[in-house]
N, C-alpha and C. Protein backbone atom coordinates (compact mmCIF):
# COMPACT_ATOMS: atom_id res chain seq x y z
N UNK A 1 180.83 98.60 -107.54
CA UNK A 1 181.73 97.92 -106.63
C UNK A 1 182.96 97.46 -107.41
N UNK A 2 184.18 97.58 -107.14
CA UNK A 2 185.59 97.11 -107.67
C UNK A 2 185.72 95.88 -107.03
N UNK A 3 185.45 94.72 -107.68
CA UNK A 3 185.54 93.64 -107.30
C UNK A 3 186.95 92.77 -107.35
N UNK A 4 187.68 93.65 -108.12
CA UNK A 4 189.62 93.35 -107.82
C UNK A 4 190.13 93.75 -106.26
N UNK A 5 189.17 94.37 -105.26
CA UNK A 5 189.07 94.35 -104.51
C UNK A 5 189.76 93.07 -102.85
N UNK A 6 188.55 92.74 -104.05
CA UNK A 6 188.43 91.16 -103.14
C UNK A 6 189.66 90.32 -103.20
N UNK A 7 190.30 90.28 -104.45
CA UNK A 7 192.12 89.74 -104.79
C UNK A 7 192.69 90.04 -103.74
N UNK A 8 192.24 90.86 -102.58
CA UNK A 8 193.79 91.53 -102.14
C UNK A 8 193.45 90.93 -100.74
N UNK A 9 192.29 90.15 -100.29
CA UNK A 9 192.57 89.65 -99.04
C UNK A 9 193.09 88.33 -98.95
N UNK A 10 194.08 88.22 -97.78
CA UNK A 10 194.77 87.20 -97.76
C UNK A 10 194.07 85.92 -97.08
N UNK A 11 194.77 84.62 -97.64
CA UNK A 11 194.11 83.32 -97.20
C UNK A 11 195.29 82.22 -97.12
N UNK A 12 194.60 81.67 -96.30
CA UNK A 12 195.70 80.38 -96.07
C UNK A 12 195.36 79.34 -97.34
N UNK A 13 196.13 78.23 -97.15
CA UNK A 13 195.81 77.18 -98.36
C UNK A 13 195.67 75.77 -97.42
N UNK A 14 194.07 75.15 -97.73
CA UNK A 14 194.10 74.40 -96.58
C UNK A 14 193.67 72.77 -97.38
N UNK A 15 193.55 72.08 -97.04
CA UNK A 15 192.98 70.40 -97.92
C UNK A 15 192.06 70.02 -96.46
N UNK A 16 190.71 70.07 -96.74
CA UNK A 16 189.61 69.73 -96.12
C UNK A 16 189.16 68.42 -96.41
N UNK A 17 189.23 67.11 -95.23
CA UNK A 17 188.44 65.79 -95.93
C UNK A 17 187.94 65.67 -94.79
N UNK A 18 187.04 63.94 -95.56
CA UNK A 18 186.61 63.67 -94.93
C UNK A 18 186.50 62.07 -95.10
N UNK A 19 185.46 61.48 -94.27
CA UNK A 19 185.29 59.73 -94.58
C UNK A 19 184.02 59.36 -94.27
N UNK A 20 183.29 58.93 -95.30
CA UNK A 20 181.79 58.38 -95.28
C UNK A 20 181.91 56.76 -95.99
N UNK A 21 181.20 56.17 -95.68
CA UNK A 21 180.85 54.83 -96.23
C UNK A 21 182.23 54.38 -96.95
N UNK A 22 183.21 54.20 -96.12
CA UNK A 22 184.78 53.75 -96.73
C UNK A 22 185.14 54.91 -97.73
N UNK A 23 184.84 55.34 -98.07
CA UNK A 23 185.62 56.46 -99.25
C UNK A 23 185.82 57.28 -98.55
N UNK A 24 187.30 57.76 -99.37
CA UNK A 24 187.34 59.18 -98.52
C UNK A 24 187.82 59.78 -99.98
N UNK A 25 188.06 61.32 -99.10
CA UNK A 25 187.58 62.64 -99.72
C UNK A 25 188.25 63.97 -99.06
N UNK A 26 188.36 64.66 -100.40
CA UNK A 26 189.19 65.76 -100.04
C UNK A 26 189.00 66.81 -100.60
N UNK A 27 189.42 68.36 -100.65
CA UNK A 27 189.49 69.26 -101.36
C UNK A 27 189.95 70.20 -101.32
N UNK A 28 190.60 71.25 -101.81
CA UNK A 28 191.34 72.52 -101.46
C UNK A 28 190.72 73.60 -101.07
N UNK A 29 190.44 74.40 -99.85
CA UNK A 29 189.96 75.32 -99.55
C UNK A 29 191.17 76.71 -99.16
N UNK A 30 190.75 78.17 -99.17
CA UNK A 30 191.16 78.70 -98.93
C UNK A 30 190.10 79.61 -97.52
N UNK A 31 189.34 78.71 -97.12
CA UNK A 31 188.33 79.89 -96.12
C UNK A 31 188.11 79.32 -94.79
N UNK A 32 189.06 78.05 -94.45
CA UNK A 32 189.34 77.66 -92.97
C UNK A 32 189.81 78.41 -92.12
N UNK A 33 189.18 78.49 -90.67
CA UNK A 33 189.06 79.68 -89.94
C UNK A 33 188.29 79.27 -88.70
N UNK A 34 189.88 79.82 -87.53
CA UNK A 34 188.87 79.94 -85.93
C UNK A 34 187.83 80.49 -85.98
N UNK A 35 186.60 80.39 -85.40
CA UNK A 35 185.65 80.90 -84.87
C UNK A 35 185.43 81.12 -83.54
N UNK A 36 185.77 80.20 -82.68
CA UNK A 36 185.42 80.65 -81.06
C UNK A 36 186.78 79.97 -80.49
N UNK A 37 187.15 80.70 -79.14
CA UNK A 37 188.06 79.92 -78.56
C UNK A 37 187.48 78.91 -77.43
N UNK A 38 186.69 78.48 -77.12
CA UNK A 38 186.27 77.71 -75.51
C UNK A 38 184.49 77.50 -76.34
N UNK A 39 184.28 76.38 -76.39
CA UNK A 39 184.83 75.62 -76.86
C UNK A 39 186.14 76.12 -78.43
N UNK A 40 187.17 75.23 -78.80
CA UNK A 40 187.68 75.93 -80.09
C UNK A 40 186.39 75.58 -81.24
N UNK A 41 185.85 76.09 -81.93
CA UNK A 41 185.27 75.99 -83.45
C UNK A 41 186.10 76.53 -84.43
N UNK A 42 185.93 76.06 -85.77
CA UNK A 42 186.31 75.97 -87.33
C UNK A 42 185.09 75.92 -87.88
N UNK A 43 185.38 77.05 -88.67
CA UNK A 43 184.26 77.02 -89.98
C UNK A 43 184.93 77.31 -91.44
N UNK A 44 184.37 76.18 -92.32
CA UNK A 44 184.93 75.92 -93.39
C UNK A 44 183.81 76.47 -94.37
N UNK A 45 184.00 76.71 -95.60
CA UNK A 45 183.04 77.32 -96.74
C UNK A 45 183.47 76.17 -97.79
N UNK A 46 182.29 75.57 -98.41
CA UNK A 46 182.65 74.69 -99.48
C UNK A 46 181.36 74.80 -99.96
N UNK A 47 181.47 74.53 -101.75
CA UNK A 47 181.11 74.34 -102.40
C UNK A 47 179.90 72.86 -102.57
N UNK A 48 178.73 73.62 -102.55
CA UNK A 48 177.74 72.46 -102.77
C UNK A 48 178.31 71.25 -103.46
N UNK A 49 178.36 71.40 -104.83
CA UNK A 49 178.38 70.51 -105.55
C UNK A 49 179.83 69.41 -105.30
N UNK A 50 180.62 69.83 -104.53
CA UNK A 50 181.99 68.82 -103.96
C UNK A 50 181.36 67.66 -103.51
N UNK A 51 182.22 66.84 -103.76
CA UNK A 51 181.81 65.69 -103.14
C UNK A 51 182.23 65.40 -101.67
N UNK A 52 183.12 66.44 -101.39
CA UNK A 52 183.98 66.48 -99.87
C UNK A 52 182.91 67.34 -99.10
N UNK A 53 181.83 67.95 -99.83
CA UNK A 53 180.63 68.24 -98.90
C UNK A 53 179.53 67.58 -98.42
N UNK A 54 179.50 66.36 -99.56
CA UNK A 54 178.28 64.97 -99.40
C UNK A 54 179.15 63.94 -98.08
N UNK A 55 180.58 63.73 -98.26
CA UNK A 55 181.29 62.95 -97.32
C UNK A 55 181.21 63.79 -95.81
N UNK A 56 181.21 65.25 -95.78
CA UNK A 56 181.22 65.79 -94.55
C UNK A 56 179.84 65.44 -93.79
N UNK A 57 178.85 65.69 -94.77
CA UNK A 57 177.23 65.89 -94.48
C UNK A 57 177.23 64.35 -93.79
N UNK A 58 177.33 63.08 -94.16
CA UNK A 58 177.26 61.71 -94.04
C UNK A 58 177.92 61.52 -93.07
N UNK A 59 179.24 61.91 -92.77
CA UNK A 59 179.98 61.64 -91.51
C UNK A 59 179.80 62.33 -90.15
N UNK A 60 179.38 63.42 -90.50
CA UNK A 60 179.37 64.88 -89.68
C UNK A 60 180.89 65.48 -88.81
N UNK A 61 181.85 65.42 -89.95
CA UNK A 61 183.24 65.50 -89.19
C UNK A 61 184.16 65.39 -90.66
N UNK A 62 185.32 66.40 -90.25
CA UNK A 62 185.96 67.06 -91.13
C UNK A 62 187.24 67.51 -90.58
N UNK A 63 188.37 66.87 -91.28
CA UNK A 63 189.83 67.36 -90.76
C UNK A 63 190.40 68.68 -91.67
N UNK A 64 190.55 69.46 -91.45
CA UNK A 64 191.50 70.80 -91.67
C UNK A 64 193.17 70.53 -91.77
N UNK A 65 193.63 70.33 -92.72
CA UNK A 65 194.98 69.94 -92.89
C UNK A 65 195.54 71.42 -93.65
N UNK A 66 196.37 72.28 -92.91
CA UNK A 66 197.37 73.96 -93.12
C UNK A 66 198.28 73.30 -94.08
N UNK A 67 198.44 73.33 -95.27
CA UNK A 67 199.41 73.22 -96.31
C UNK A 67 200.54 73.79 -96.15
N UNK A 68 201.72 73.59 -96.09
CA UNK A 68 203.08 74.53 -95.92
C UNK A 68 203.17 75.21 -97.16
N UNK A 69 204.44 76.03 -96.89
CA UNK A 69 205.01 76.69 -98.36
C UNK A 69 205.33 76.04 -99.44
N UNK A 70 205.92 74.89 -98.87
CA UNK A 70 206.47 73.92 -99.76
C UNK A 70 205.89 73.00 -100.38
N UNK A 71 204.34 73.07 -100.23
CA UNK A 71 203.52 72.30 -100.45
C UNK A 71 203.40 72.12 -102.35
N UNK A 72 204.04 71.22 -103.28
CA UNK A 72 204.03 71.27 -104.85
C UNK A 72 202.70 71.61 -105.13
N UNK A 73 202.64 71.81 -106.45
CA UNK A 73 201.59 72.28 -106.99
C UNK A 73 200.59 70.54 -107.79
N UNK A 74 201.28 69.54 -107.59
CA UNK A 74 200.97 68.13 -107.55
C UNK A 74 199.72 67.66 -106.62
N UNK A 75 200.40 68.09 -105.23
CA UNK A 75 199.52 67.93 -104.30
C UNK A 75 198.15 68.84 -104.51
N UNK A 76 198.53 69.87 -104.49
CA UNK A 76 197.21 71.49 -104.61
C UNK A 76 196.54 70.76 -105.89
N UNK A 77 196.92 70.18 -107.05
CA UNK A 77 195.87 69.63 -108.27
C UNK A 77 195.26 67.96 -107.18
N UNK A 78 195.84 67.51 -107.35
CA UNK A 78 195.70 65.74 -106.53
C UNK A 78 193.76 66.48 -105.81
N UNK A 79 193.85 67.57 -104.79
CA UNK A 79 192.85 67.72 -103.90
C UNK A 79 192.15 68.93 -105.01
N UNK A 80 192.93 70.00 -105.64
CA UNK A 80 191.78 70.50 -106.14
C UNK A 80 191.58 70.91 -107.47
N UNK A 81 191.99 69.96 -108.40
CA UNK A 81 191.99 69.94 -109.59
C UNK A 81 191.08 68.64 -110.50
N UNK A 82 190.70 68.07 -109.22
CA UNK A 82 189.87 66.33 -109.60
C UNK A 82 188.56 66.48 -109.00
N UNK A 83 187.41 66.01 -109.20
CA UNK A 83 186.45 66.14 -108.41
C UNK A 83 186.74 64.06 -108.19
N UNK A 84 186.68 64.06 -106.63
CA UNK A 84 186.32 62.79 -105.98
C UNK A 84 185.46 61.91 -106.36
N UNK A 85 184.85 62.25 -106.92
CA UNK A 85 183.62 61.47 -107.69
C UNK A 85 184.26 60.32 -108.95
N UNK A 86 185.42 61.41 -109.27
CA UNK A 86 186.20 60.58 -110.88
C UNK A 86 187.45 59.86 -110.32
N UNK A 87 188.18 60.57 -108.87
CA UNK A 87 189.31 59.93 -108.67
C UNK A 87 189.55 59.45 -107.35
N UNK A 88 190.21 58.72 -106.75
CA UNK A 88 190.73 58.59 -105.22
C UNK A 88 191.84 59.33 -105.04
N UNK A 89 191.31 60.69 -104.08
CA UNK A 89 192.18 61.78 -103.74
C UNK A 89 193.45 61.35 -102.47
N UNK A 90 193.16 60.22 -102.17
CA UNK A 90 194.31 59.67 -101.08
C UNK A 90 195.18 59.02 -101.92
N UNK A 91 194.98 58.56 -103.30
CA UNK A 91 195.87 57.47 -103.68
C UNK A 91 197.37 58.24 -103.93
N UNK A 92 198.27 57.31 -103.64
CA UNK A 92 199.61 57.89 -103.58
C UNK A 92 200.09 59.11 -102.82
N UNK A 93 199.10 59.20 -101.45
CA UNK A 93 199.60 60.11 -100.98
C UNK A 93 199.60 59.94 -99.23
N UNK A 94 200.23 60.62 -98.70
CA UNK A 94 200.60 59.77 -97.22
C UNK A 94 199.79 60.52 -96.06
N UNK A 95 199.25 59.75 -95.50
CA UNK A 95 197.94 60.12 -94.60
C UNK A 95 197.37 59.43 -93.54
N UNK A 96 197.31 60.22 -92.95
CA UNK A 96 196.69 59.41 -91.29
C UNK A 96 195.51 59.34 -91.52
N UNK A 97 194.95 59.03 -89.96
CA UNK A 97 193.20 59.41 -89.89
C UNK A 97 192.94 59.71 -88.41
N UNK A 98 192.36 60.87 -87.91
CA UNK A 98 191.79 61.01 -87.08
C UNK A 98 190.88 59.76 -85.78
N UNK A 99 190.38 60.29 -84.49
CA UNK A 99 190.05 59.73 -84.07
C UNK A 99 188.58 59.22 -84.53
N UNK A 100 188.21 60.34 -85.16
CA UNK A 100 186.79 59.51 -85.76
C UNK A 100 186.91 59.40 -87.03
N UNK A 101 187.98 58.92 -87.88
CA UNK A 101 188.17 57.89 -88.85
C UNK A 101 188.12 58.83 -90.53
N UNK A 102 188.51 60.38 -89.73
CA UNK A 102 188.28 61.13 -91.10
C UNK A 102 189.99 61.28 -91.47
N UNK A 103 190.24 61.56 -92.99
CA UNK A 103 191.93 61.63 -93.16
C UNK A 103 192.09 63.02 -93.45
N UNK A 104 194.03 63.22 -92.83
CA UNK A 104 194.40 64.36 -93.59
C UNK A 104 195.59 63.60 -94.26
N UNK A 105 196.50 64.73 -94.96
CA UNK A 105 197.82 64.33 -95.67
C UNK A 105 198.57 65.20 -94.23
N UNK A 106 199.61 63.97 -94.42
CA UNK A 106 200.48 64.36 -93.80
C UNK A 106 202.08 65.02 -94.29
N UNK A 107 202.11 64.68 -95.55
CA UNK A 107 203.41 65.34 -96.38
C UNK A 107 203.05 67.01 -96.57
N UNK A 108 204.21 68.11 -96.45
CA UNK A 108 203.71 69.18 -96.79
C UNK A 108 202.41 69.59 -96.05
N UNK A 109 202.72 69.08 -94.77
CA UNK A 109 201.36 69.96 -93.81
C UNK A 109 202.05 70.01 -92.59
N UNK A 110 201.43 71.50 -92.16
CA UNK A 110 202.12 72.52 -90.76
C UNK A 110 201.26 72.21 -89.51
N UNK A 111 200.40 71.73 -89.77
CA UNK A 111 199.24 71.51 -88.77
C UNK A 111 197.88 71.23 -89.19
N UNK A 112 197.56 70.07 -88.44
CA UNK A 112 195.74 69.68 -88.79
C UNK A 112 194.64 70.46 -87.73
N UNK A 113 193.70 70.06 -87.97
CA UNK A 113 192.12 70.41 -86.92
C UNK A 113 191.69 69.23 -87.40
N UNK A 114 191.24 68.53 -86.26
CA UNK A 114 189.95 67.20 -86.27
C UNK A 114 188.39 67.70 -85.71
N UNK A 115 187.33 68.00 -86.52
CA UNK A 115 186.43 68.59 -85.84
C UNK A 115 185.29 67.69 -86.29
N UNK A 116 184.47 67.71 -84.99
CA UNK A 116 182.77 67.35 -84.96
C UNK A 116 182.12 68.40 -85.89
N UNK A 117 181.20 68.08 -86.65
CA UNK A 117 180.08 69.30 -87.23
C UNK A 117 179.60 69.81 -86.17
N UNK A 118 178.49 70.81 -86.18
CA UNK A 118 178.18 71.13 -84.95
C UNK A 118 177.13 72.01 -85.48
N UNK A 119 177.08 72.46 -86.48
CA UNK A 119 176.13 73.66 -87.66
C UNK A 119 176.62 73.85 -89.06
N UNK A 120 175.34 73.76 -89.91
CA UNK A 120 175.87 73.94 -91.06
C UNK A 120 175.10 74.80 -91.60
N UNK A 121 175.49 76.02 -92.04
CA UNK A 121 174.53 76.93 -92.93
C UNK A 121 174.53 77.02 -94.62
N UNK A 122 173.56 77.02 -94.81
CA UNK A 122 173.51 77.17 -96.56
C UNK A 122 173.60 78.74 -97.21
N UNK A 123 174.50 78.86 -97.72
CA UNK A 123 175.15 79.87 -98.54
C UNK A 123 174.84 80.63 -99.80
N UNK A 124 173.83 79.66 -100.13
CA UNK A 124 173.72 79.28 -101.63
C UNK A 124 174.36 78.64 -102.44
N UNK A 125 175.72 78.80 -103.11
CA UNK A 125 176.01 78.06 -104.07
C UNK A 125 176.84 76.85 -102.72
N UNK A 126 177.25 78.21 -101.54
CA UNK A 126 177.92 76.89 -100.53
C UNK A 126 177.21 76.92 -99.80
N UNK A 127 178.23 75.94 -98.36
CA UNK A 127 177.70 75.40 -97.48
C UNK A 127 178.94 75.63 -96.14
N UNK A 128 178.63 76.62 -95.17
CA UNK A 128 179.24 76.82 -94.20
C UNK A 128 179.11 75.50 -93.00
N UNK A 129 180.28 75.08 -93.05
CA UNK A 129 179.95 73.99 -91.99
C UNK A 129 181.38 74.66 -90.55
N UNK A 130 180.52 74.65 -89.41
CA UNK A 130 181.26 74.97 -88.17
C UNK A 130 181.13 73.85 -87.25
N UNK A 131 182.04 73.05 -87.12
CA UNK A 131 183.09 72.21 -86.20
C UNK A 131 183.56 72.65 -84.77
N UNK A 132 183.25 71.87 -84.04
CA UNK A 132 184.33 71.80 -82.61
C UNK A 132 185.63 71.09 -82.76
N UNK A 133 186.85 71.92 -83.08
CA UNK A 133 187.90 71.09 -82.70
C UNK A 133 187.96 69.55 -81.87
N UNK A 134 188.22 68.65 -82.20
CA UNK A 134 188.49 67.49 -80.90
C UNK A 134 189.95 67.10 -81.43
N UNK A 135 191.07 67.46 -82.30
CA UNK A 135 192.02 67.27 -81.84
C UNK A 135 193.29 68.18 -82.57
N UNK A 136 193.96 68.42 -82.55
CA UNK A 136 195.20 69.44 -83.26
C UNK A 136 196.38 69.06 -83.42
């Protein structure tokens, strides 16, 4: 199998959080993605060992924040160059929160998803979690 392959499919650049027990949490994904239209679903792929997968699991809800072009390479380290565990991925950076109390950034973002969990499958090293949209 030519696994340079795989380089050549395209992906968006997305910052996935969330909010459990007052902390919040974040991380850079590239595998956010419609799944159904009616109800809308999102399914995200993350990495076991994140800590933005222990905050999703605890809350059961996860905002999808679309990074623009312009998005620095400051921000892209801030969410995925730190593991949450060592730093506060919100600090110094400007952010709402959803109706059920999860955050995105709002600088350098084209559009969010606010979603309920709804299923989560184990991957092995990840963890597919699929969401109902509740707000955009």
């Amino acid at each position: 199998m030519d696994l340079q392959s795989f380089f050549k499919m395209s992906y968006g650049l997305y910052v996935v959080s969330s909010k459990a027990d007052g902390k919040l949490g974040g991380c850079i994904v590239n595998t956010l993605s419609q799944v159904t239209a009616e109800p809308v679903r999102l399914s995200v792929a993350i990495n076991k060992e994140n800590y933005t997968t222990e905050l999703i699991r605890k809350s059961g809800c996860f905002t999808g924040a679309v990074l623009g072009k312009d998005a620095p390479l400051s921000l892209i380290g801030q969410f995925g160059f730190h593991s949450g565990r060592e730093i506060a991925k919100f600090d110094n950076i400007s952010y709402k929160e959803d109706a059920q109390g999860c955050p995105y950034p709002t600088d350098h973002m084209v559009a969010y998803y606010s979603c309920k969990v709804e299923q989560e499958v184990d991957l092995g090293t990840h963890v597919l979690f699929v969401g109902q949209a509740l707000e955009a």
